[in-house]
N, C-alpha and C. Protein backbone atom coordinates (compact mmCIF):
# COMPACT_ATOMS: atom_id res chain seq x y z
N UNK A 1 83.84 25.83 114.41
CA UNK A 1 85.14 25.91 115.02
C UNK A 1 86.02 24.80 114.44
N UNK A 2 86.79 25.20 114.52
CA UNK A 2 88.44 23.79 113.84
C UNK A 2 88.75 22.99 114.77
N UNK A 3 88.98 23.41 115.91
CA UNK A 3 89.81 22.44 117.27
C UNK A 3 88.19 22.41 118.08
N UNK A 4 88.09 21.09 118.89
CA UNK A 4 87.47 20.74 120.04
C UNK A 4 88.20 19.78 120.73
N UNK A 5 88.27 19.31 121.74
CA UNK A 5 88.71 18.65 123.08
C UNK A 5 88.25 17.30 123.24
N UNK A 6 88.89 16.48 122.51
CA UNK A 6 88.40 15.29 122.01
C UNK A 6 89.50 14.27 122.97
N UNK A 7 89.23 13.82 124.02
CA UNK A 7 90.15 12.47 125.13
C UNK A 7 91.06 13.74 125.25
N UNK A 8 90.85 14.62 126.25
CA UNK A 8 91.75 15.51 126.65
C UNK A 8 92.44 16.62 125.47
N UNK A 9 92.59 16.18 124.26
CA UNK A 9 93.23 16.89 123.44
C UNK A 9 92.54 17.37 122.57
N UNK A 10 93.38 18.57 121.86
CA UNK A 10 92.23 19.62 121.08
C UNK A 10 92.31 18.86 119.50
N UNK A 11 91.50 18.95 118.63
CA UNK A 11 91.46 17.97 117.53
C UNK A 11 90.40 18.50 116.86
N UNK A 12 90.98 18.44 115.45
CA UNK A 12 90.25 18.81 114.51
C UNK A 12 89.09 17.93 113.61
N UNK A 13 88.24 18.60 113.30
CA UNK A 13 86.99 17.69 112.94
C UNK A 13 87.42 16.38 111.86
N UNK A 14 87.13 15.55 112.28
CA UNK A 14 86.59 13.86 111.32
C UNK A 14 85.56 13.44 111.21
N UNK A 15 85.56 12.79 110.45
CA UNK A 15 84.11 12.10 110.42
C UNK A 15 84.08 11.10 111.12
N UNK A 16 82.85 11.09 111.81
CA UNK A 16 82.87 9.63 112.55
C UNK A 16 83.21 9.67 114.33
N UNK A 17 84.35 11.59 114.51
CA UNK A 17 84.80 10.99 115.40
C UNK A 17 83.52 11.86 116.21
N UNK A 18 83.32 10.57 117.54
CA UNK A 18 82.31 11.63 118.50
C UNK A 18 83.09 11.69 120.00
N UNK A 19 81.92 12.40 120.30
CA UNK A 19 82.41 12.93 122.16
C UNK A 19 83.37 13.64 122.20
N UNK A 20 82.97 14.75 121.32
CA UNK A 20 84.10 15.80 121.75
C UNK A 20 83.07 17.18 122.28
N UNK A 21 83.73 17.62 122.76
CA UNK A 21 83.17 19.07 123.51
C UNK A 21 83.79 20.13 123.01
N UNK A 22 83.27 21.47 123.41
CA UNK A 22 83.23 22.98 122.85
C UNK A 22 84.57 23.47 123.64
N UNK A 23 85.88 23.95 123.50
CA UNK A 23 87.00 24.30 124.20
C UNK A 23 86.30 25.36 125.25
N UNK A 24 84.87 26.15 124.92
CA UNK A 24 84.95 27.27 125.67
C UNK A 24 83.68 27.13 126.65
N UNK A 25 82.91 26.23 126.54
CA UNK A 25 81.36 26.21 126.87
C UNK A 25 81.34 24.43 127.59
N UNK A 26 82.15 24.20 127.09
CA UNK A 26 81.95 22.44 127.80
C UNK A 26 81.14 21.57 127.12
N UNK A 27 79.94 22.25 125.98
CA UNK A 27 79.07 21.55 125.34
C UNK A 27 79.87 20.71 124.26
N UNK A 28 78.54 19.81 124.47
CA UNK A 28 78.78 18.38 123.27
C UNK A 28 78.63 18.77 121.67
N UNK A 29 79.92 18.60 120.72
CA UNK A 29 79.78 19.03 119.30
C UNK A 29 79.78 17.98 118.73
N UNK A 30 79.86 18.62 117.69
CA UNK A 30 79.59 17.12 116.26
C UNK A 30 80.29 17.75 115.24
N UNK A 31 81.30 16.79 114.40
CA UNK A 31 81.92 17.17 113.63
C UNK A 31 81.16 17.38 112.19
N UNK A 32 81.55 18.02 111.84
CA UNK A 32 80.47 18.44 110.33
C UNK A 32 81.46 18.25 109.51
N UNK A 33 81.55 17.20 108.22
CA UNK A 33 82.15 16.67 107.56
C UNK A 33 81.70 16.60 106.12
N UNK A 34 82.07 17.50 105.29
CA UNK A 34 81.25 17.14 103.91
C UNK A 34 82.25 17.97 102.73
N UNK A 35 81.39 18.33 101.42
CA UNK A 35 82.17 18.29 100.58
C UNK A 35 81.28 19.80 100.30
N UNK A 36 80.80 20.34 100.83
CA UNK A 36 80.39 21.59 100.24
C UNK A 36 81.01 22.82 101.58
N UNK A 37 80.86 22.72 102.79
CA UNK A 37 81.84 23.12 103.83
C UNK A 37 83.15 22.82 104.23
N UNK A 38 83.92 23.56 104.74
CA UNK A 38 85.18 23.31 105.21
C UNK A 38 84.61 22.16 106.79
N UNK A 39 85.25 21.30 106.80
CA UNK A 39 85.21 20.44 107.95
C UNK A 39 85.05 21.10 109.44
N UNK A 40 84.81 21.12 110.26
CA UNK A 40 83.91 22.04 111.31
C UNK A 40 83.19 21.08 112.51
N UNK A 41 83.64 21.83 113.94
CA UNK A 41 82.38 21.47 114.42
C UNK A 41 81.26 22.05 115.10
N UNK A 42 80.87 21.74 115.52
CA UNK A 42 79.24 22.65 115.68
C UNK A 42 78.64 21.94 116.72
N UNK A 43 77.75 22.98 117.54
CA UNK A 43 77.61 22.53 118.73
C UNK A 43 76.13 21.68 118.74
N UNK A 44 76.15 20.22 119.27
CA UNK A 44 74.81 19.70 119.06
C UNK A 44 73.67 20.29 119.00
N UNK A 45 73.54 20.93 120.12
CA UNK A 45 72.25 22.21 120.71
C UNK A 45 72.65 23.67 120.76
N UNK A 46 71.73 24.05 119.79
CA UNK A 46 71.67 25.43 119.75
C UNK A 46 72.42 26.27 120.96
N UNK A 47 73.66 26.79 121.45
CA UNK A 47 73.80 27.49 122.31
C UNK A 47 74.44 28.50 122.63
N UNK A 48 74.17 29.23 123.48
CA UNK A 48 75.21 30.57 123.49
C UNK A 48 76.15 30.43 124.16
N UNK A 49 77.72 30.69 123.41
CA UNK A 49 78.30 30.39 123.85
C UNK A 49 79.90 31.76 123.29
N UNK A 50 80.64 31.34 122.60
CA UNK A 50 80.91 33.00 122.19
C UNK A 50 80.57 33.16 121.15
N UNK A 51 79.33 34.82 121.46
CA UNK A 51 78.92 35.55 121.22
C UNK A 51 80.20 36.26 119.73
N UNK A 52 81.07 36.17 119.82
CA UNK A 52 81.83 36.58 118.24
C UNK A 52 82.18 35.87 117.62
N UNK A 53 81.87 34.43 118.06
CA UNK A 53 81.81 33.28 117.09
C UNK A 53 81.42 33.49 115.61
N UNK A 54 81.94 33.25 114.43
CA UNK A 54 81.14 33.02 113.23
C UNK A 54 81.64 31.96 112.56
N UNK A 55 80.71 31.57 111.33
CA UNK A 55 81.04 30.83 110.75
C UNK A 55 82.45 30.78 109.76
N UNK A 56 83.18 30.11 109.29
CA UNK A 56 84.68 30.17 109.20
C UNK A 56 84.13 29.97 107.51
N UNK A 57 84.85 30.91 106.65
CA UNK A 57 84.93 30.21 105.13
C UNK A 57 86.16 30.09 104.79
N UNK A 58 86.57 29.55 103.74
CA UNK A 58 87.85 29.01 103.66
C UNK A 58 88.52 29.97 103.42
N UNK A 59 88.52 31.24 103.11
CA UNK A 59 89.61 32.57 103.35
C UNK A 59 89.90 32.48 104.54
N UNK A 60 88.67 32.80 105.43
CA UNK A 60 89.28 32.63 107.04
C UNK A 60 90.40 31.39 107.26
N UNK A 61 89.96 30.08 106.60
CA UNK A 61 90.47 28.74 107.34
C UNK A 61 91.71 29.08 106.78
N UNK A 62 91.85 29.46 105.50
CA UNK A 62 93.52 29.57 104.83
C UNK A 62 94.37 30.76 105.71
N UNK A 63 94.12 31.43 106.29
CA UNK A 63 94.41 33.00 106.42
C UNK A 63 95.52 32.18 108.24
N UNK A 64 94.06 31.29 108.79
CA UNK A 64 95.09 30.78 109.98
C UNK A 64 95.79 29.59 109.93
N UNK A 65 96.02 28.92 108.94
CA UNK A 65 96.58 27.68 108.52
C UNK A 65 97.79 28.67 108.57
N UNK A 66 98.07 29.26 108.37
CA UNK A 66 99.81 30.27 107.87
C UNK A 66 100.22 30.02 109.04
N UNK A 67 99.37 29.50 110.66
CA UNK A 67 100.08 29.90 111.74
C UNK A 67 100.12 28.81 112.25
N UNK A 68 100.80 28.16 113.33
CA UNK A 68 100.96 27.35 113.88
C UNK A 68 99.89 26.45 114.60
N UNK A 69 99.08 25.25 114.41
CA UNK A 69 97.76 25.13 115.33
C UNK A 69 97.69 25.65 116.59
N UNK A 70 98.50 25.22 117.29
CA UNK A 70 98.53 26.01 118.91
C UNK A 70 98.35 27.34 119.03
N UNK A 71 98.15 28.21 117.93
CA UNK A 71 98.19 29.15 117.99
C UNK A 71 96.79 29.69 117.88
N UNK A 72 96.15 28.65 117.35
CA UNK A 72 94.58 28.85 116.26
C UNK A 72 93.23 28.46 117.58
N UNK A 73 92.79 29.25 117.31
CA UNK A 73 91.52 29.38 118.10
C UNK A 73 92.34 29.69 119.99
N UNK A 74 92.52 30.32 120.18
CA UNK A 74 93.26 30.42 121.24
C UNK A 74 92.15 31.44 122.65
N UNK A 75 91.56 30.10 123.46
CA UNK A 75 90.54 30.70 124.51
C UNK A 75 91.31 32.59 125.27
N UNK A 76 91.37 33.62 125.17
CA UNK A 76 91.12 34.76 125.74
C UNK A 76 90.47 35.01 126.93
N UNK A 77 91.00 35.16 128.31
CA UNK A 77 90.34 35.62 129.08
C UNK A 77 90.28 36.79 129.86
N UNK A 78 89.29 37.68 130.34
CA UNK A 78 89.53 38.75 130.99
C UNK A 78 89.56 38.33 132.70
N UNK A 79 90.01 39.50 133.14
CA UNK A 79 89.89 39.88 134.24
C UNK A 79 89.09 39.57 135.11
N UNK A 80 87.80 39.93 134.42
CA UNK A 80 86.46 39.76 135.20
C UNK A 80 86.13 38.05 134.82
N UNK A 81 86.97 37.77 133.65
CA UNK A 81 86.18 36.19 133.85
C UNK A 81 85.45 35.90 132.13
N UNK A 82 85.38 36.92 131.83
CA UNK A 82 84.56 36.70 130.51
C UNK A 82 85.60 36.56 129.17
N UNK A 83 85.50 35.61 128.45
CA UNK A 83 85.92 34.27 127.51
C UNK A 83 85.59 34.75 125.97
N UNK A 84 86.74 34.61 125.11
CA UNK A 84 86.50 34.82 123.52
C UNK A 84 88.00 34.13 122.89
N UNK A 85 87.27 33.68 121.85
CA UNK A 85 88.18 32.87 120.88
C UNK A 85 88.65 33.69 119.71
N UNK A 86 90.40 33.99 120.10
CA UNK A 86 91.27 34.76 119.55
C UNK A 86 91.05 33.58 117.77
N UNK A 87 91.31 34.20 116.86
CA UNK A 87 91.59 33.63 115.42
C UNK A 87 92.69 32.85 115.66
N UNK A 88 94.13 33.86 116.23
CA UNK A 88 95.19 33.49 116.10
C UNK A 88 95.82 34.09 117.58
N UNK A 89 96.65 33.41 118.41
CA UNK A 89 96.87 34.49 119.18
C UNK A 89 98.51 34.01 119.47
N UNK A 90 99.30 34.60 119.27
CA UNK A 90 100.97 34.28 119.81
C UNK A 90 101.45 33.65 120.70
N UNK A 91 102.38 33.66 120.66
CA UNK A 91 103.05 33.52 122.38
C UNK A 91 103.41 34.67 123.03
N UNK A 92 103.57 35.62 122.11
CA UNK A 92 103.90 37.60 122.71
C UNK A 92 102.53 37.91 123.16
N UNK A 93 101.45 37.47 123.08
CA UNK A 93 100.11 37.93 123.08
C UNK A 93 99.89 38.81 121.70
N UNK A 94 100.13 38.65 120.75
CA UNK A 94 99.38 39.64 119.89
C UNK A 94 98.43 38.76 118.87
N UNK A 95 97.10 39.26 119.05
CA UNK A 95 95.78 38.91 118.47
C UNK A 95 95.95 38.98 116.68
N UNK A 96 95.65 38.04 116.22
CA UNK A 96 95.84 38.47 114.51
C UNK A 96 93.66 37.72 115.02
N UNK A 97 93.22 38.77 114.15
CA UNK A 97 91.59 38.39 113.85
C UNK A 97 91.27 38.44 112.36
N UNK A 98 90.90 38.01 111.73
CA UNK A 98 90.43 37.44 110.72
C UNK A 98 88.48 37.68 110.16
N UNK A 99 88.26 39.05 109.42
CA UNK A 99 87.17 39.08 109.07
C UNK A 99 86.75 39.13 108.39
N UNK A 100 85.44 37.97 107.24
CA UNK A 100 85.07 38.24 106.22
C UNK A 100 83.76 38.73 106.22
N UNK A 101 82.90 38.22 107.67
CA UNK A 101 81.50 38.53 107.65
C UNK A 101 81.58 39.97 108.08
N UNK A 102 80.06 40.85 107.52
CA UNK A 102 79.88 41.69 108.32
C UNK A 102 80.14 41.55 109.73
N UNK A 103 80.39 42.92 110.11
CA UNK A 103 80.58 43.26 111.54
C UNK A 103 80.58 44.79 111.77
N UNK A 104 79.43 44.62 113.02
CA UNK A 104 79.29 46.36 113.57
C UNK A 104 80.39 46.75 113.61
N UNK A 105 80.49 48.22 113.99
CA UNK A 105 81.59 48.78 114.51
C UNK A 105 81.54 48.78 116.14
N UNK A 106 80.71 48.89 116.67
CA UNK A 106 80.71 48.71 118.48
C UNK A 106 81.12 47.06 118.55
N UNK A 107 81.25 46.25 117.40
CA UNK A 107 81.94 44.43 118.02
C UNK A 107 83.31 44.98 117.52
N UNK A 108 83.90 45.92 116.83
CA UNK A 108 85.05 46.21 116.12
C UNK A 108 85.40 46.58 117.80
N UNK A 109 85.35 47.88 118.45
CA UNK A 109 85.90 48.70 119.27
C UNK A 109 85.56 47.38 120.60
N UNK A 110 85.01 46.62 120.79
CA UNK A 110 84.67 45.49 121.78
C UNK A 110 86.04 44.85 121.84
N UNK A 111 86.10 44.43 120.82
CA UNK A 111 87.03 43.43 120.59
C UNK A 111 88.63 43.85 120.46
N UNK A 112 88.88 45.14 119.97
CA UNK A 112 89.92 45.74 120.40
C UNK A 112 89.96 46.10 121.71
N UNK A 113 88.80 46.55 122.73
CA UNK A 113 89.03 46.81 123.80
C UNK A 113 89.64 45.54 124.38
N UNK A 114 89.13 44.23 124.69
CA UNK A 114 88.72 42.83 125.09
C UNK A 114 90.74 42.72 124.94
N UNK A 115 91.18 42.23 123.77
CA UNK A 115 92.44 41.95 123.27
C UNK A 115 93.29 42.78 123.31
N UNK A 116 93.47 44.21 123.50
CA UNK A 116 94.31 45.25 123.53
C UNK A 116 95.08 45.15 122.29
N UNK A 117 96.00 43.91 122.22
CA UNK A 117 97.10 43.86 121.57
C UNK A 117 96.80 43.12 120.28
N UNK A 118 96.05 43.77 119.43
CA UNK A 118 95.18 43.22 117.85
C UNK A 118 95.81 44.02 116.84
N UNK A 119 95.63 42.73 115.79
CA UNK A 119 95.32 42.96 114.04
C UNK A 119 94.47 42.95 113.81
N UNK A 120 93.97 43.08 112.28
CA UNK A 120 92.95 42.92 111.63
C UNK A 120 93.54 42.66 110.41
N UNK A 121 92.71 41.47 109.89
CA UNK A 121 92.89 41.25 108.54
C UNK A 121 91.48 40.65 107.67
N UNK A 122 91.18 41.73 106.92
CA UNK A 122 90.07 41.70 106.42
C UNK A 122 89.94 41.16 104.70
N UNK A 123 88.81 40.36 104.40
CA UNK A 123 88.60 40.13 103.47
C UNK A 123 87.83 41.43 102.33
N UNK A 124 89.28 41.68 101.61
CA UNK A 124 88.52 42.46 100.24
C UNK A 124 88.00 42.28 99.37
N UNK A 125 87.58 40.73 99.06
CA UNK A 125 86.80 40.68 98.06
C UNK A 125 85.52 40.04 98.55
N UNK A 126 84.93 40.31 100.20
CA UNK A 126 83.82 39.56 99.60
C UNK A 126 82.54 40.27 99.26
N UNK A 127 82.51 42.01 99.09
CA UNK A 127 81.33 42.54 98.08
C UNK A 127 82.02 42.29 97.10
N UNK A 128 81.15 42.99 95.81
CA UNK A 128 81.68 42.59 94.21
C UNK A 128 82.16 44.32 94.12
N UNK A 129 81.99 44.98 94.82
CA UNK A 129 82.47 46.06 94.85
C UNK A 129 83.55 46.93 95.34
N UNK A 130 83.84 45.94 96.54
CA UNK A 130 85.14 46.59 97.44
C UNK A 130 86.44 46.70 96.68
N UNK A 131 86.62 46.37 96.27
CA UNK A 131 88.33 46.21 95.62
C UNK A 131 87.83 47.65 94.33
N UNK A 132 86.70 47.15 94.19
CA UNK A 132 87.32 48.68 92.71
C UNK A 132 86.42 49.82 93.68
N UNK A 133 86.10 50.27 94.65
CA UNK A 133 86.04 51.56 94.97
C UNK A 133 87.19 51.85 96.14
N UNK A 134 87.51 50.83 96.74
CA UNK A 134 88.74 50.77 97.15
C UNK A 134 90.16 51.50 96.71
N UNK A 135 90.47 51.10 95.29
CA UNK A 135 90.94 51.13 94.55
C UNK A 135 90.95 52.53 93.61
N UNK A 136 89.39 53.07 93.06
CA UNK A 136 89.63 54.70 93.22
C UNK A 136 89.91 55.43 94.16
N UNK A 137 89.35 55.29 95.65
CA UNK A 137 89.96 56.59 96.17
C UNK A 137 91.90 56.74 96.05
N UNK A 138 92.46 55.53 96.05
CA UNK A 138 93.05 55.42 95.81
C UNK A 138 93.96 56.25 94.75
N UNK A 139 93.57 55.92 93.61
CA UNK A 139 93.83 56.23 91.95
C UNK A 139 94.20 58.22 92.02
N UNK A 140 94.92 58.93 92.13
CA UNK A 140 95.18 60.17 91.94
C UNK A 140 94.30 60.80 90.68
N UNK A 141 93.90 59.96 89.73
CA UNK A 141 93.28 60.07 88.28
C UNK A 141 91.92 60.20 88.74
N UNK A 142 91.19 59.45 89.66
CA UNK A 142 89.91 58.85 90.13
C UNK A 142 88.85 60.39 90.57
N UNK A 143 88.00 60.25 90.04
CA UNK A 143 87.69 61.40 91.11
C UNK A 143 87.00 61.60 92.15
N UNK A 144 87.15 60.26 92.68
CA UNK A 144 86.99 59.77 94.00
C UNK A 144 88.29 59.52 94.55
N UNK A 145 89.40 60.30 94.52
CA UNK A 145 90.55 60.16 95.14
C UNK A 145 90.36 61.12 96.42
N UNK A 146 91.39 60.11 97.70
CA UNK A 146 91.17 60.65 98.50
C UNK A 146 89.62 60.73 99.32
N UNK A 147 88.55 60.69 98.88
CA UNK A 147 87.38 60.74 99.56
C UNK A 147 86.71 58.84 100.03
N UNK A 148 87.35 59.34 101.53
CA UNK A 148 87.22 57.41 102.06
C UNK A 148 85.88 57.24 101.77
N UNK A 149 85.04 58.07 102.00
CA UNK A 149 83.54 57.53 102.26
C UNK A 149 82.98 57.06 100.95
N UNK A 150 84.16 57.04 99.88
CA UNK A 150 83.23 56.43 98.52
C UNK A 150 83.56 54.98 98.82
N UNK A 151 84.64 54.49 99.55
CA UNK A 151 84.88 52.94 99.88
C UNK A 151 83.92 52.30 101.31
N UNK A 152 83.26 51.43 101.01
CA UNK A 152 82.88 51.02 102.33
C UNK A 152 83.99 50.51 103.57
N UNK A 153 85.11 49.89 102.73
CA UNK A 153 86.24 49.29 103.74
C UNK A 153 87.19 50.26 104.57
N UNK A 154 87.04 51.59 103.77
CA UNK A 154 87.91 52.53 104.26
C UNK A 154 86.27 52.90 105.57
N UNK A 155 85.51 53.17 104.95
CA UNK A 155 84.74 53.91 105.70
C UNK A 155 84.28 53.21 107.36
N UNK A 156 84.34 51.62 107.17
CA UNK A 156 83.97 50.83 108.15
C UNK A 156 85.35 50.74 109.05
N UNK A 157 86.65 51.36 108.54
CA UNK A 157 87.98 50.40 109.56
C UNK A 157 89.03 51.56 109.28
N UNK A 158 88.56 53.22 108.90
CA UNK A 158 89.45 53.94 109.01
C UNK A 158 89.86 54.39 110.58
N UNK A 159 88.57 54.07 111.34
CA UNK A 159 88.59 55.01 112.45
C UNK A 159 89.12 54.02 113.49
N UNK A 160 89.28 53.18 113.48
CA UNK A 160 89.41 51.75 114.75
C UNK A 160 90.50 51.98 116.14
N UNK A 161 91.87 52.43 115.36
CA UNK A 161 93.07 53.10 116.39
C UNK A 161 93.99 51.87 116.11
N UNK A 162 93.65 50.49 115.25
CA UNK A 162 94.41 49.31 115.34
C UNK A 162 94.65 49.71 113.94
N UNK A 163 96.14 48.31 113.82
CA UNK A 163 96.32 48.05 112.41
C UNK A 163 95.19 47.35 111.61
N UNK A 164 94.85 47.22 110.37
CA UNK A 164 94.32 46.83 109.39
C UNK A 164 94.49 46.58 108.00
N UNK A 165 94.37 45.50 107.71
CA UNK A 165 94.68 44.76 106.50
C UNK A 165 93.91 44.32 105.49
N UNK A 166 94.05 44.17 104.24
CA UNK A 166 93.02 44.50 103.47
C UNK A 166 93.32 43.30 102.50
N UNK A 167 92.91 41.91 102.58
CA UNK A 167 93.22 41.12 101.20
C UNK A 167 91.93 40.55 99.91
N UNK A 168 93.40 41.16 99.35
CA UNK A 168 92.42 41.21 97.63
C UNK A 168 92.74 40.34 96.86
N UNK A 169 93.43 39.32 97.71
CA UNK A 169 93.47 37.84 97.23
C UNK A 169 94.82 37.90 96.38
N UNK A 170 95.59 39.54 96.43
CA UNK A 170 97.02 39.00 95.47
C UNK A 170 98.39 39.14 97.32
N UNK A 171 99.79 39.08 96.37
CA UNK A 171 101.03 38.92 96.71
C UNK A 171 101.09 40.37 98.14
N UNK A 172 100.54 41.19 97.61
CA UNK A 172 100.37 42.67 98.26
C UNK A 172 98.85 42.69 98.87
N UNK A 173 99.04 43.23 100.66
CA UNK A 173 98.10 43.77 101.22
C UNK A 173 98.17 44.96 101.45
N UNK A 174 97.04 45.71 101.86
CA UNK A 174 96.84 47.18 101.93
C UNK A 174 96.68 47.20 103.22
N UNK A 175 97.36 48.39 103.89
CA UNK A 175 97.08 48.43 105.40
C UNK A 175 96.64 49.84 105.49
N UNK A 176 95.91 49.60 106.56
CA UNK A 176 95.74 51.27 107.01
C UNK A 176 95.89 51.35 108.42
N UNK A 177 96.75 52.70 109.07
CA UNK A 177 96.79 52.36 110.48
C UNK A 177 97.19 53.98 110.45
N UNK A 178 96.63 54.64 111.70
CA UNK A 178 96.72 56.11 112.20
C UNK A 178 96.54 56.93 111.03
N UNK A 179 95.34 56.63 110.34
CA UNK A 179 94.94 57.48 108.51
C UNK A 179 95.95 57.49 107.31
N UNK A 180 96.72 56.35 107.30
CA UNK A 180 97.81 56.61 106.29
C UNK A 180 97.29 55.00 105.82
N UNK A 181 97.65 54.74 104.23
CA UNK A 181 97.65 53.19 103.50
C UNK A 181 98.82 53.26 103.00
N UNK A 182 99.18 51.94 103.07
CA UNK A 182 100.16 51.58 102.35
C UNK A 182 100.18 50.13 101.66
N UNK A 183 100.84 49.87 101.07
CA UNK A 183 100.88 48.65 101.17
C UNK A 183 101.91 47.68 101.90
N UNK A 184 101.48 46.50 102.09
CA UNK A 184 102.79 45.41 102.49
C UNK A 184 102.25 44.00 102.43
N UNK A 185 103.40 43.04 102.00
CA UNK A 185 103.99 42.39 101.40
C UNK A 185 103.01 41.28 102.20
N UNK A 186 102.60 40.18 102.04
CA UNK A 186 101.50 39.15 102.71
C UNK A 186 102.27 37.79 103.25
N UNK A 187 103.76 37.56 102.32
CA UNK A 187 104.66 36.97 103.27
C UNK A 187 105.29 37.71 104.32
N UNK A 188 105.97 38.91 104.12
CA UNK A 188 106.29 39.22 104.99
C UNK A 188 105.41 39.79 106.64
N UNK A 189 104.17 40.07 106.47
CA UNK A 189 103.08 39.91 107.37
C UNK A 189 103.54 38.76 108.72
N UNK A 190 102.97 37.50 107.38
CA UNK A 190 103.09 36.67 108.54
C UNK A 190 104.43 36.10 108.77
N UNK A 191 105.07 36.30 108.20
CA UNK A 191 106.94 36.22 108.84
C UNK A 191 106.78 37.01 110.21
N UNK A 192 106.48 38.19 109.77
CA UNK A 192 106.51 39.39 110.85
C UNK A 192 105.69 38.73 112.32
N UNK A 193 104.22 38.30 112.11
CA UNK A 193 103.58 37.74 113.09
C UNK A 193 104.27 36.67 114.06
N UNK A 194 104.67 35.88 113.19
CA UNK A 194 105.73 34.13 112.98
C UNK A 194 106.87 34.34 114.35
N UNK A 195 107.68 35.83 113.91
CA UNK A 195 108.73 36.40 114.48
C UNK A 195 108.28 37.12 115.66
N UNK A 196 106.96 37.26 115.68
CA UNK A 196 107.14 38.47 117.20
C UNK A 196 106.95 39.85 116.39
């Protein structure tokens, strides 16, 4: 995680600094500080705590740096009481989530249920394959045009009912939302988010 609750306030990992706790669980973390991970902290003892927690790589860490800290890691609560840490979450309430690791599709439809009001913005390059089968169904020439199931990204996030975003690390993202792609623009995204 980026922020923990360090003398009342939320604060991002240092070295050195201790006694800070978990924003969502109350447990005691430790800042993880080095030169092969993004700076992080992590909970002393093994614990469960949220369950859609993952580990952050620096696509993720860059993807919510675009947004305001107050905005970043933002505790979610339901109704009934049960707790999850939004990526990004507004002041309108709208969820921007951020995914590079695998993920089922029943934590996909969870987590849209949980947040109602979600994005998705997914990492396209992290098989060595996604971007170029991606990219034929795409291609009118391809003769895998049109057929999603030759892409894993189409095949894992055509069906969801949310928007979805697709970065391939350039200027232009690919969205897909109610079976149609298009593209759009990755400043204007988060302008758009920025704005409401």
């Amino acid at each position: 995680m980026k922020f923990a609750i360090h003398d009342g306030e939320r604060k991002e990992a240092e070295a050195n600094l201790k006694g800070a706790i978990c924003p969502v669980c109350k447990a005691d973390v430790i800042a993880k500080c080095g030169n092969i991970n993004i700076n992080h902290w992590a909970h002393k003892i093994k614990k469960k705590c949220d369950p859609w927690w993952e580990n952050e790589t620096k696509w993720h860490r860059e993807w919510k740096n675009n947004f305001p800290p107050k905005w970043q890691e933002i505790i979610h609560t339901s109704k009934t009481g049960e707790k999850h840490v939004a990526d990004v979450k507004t002041p309108n309430g709208l969820v921007v989530e951020f995914q590079h690791s695998p993920i089922k599709a029943e934590e996909i439809l969870a987590r849209n249920t949980f947040y109602e009001n979600i994005i998705w913005v997914v990492d396209g390059k992290r098989r060595k394959t996604d971007e170029k089968k991606f990219k034929e169904v795409l291609n009118r020439k391809s003769w895998a045009y049109n057929f999603w199931d030759n892409s894993r990204l189409l095949r894992d996030w055509s069906n969801i009912k949310k928007p979805v975003f697709f970065d391939f690390g350039k200027p232009k993202l690919h969205c897909i939302f109610e079976g149609i792609i298009f593209e759009f623009d990755k400043t204007d995204l988060i302008e758009g988010i920025k704005m409401g």
